[in-house]
Protein backbone atom coordinates (compact mmCIF):
# COMPACT_ATOMS: atom_id res chain seq x y z
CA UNK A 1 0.00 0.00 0.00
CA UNK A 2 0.94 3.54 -0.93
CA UNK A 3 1.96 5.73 1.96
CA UNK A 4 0.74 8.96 1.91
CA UNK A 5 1.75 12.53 4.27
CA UNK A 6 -0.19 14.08 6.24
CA UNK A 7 -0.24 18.35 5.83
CA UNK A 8 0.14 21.16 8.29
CA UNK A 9 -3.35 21.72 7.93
CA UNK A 10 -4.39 17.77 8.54
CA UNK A 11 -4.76 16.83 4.75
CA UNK A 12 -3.95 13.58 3.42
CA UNK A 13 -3.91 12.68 -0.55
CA UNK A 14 -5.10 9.48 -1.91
CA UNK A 15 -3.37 8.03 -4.69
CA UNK A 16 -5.04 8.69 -7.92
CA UNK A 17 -4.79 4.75 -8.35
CA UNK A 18 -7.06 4.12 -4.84
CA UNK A 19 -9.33 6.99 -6.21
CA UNK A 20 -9.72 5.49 -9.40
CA UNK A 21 -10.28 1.84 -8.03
CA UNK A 22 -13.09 3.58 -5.77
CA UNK A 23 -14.28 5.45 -8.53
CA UNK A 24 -13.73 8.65 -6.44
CA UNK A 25 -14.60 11.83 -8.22
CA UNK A 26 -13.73 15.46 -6.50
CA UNK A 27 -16.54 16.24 -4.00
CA UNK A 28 -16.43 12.80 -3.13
CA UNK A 29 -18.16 11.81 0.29
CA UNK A 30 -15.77 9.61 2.83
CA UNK A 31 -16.89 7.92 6.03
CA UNK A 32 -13.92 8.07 8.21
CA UNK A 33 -13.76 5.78 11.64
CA UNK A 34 -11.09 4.48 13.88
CA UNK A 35 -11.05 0.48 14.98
CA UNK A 36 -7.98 -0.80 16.98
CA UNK A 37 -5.82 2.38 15.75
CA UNK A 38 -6.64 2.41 11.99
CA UNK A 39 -8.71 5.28 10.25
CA UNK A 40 -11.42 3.30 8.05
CA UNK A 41 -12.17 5.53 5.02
CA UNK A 42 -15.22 4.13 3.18
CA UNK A 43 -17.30 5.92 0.26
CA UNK A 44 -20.63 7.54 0.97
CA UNK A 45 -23.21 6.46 -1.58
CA UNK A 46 -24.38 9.97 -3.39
CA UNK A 47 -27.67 10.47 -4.45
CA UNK A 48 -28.66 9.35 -8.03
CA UNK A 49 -29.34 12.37 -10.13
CA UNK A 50 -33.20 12.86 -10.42
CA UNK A 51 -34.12 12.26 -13.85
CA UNK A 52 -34.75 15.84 -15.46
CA UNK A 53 -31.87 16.69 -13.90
CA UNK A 54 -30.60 14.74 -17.19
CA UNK A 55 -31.77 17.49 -19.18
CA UNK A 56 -30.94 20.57 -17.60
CA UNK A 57 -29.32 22.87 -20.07
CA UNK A 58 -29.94 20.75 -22.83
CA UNK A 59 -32.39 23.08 -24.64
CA UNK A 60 -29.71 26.29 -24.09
CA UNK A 61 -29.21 28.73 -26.84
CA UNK A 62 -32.85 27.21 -28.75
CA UNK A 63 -35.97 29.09 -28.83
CA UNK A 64 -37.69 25.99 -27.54
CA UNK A 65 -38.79 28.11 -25.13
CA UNK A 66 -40.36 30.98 -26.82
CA UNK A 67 -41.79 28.78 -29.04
CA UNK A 68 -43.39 26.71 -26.40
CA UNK A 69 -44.69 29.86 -24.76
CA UNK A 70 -45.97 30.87 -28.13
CA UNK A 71 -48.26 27.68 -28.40
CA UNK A 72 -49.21 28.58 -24.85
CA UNK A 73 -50.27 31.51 -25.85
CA UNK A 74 -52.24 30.49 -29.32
CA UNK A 75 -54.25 27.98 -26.81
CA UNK A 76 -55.19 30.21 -24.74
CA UNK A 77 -56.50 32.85 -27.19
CA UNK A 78 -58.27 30.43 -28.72
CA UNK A 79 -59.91 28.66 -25.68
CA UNK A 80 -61.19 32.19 -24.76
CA UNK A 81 -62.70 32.76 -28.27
CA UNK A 82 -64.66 29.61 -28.33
């Protein structure tokens, strides 16, 4: 096993070949507990991204918008017509 420093300010590194083997991104989560003088770093579980978070920004720079408001619009004219 890698051995690692720890900073001045308490901060360790992990080796980028533990992060990858975790899957670790930045912002990771890490539990951290001590057993029988060991620190036990385990991965939090995040949150799967909500599905229309999948399409956030997708439509940017489009008039999908506009042109959806525009329908909105022609319905609602027309609804009060009738």
């Amino acid at each position: 096993m890698p051995i690692v420093t720890v900073s001045q300010e308490g901060y360790i590194v992990l080796p980028t070949t533990l992060r990858y083997a975790l899957g670790l991104q930045p912002g990771a989560q890490l539990d951290i507990t001590l057993e029988a003088n060991r620190l036990i770093l385990t991965p939090v579980p995040s949150a799967p991204p909500q599905p229309w978070q999948s399409w956030r920004g997708r439509l940017a720079g489009t008039q999908a918008l506009q042109q959806h408001l525009a329908e909105h619009a022609d319905e609602v004219r027309r609804e009060h017509l009738s």
